[in-house]
Protein backbone atom coordinates (compact mmCIF):
# COMPACT_ATOMS: atom_id res chain seq x y z
CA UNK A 1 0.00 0.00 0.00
CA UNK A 2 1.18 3.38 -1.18
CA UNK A 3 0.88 7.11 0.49
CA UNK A 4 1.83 10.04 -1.52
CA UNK A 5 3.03 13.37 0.00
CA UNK A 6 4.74 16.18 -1.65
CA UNK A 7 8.14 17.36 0.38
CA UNK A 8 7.30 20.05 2.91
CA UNK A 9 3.98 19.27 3.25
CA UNK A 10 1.14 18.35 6.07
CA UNK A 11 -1.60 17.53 4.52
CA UNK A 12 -3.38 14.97 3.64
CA UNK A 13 -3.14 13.09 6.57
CA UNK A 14 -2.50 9.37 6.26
CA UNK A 15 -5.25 7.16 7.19
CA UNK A 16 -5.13 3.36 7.74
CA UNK A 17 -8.19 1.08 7.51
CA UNK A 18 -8.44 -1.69 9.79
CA UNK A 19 -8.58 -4.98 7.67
CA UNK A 20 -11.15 -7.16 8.76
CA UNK A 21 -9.44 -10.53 8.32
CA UNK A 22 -12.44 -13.24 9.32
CA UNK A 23 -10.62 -14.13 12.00
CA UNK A 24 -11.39 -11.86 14.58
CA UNK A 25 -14.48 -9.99 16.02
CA UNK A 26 -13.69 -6.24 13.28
CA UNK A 27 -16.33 -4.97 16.41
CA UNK A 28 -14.39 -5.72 19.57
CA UNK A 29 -10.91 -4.76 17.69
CA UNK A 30 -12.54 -0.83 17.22
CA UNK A 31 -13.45 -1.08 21.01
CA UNK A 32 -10.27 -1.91 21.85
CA UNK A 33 -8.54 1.00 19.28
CA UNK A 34 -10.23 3.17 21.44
CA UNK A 35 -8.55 2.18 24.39
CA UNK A 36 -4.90 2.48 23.34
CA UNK A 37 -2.06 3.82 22.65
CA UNK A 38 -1.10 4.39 18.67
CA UNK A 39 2.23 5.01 17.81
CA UNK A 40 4.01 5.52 14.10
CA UNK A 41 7.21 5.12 12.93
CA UNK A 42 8.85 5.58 9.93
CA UNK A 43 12.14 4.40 8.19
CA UNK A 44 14.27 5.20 4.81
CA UNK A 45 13.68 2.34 2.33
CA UNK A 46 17.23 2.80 1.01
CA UNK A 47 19.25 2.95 3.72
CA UNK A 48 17.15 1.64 7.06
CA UNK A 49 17.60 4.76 8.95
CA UNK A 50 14.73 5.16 11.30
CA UNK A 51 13.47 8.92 10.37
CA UNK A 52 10.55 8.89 12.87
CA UNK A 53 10.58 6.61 15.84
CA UNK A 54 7.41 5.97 17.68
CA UNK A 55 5.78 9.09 17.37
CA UNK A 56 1.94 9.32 18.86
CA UNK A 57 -0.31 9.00 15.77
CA UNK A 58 -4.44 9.71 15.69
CA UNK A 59 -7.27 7.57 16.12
CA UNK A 60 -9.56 8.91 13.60
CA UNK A 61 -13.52 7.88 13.54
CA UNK A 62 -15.21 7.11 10.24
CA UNK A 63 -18.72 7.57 8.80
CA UNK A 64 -20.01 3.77 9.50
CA UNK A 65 -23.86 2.76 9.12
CA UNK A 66 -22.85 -1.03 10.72
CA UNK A 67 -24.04 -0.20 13.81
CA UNK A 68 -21.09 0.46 15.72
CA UNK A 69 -18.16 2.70 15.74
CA UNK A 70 -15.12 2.42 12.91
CA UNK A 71 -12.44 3.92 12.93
CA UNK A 72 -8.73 4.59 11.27
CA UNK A 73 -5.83 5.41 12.47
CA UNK A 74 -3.54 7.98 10.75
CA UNK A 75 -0.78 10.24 11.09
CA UNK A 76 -0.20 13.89 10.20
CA UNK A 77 3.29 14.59 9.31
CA UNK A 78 5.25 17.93 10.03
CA UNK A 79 7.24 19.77 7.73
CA UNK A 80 10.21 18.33 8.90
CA UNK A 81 9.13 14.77 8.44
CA UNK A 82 8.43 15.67 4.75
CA UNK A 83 11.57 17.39 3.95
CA UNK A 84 13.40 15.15 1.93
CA UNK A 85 11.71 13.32 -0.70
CA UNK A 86 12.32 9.25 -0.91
CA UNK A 87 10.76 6.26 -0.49
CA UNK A 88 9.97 5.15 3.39
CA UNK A 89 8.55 2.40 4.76
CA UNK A 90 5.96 3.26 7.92
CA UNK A 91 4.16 1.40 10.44
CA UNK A 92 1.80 1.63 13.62
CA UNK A 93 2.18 0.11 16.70
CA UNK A 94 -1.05 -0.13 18.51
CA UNK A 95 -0.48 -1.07 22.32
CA UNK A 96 -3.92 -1.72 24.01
CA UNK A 97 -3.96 -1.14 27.62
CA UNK A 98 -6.21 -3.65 28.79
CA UNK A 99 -3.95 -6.42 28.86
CA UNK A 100 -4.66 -7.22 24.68
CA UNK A 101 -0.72 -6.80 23.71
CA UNK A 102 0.43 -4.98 21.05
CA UNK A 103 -0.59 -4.95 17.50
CA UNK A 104 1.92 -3.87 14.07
CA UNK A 105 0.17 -2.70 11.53
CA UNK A 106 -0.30 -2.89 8.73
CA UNK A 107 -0.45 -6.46 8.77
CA UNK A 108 -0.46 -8.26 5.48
CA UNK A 109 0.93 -5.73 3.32
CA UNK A 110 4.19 -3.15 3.32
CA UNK A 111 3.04 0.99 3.78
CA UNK A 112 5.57 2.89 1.43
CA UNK A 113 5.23 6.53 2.25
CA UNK A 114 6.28 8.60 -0.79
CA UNK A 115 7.76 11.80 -0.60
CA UNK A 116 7.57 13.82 -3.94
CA UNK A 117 9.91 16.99 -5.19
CA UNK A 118 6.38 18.20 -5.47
CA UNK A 119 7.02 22.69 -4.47
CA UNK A 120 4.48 23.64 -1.94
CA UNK A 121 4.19 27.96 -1.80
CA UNK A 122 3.67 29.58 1.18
């Protein structure tokens, strides 16, 4: 899975979906994402170095009509994160504190976080 940012920028925030595997309860893991703590971290593809290193990241609710509450979790980057453009590879830790463990995500697939030469003006 691919994000695309342009170098210096903030926005769009990355968002995450949780996948819903058939293995466990989708319902109970949103109840639990509530009652955590989410954490990104981000390294250069290229070279390994660790450019952001468990860095609190947002738990972001999302228009659901299944009866319950859904919800992502992202990260908004600062203009220092974005600075030099590359390939990265990113991923959240979610630590539930209710005894749960800890959960890396994503979980099947690899997040690349692309930073572009894209200019933004000020």
């Amino acid at each position: 899975m691919d994000f695309i940012i342009n170098k210096n920028s903030t926005l769009p925030v990355m968002k995450l979906d949780v996948i819903q595997d058939g293995r466990n309860d989708v319902k109970q893991i949103y109840e639990l994402i509530q009652n955590s703590n989410i954490y990104f971290s981000m390294s250069n593809l290229e070279t390994g170095v660790k450019v952001i290193g468990k860095r609190p990241a947002l738990c972001l609710p999302k228009a659901s009509d299944c009866g319950y509450d859904e919800y992502y979790i992202g990260y908004q980057f600062s203009e220092k994160e974005t600075k030099k453009p590359g390939t990265y590879v990113g991923q959240f830790t979610i630590e539930f504190l209710d005894g749960h463990g800890t959960l890396i995500m994503p979980i099947m697939d690899t997040l690349y976080i692309h930073v572009l030469e894209g200019v933004i003006k000020k």
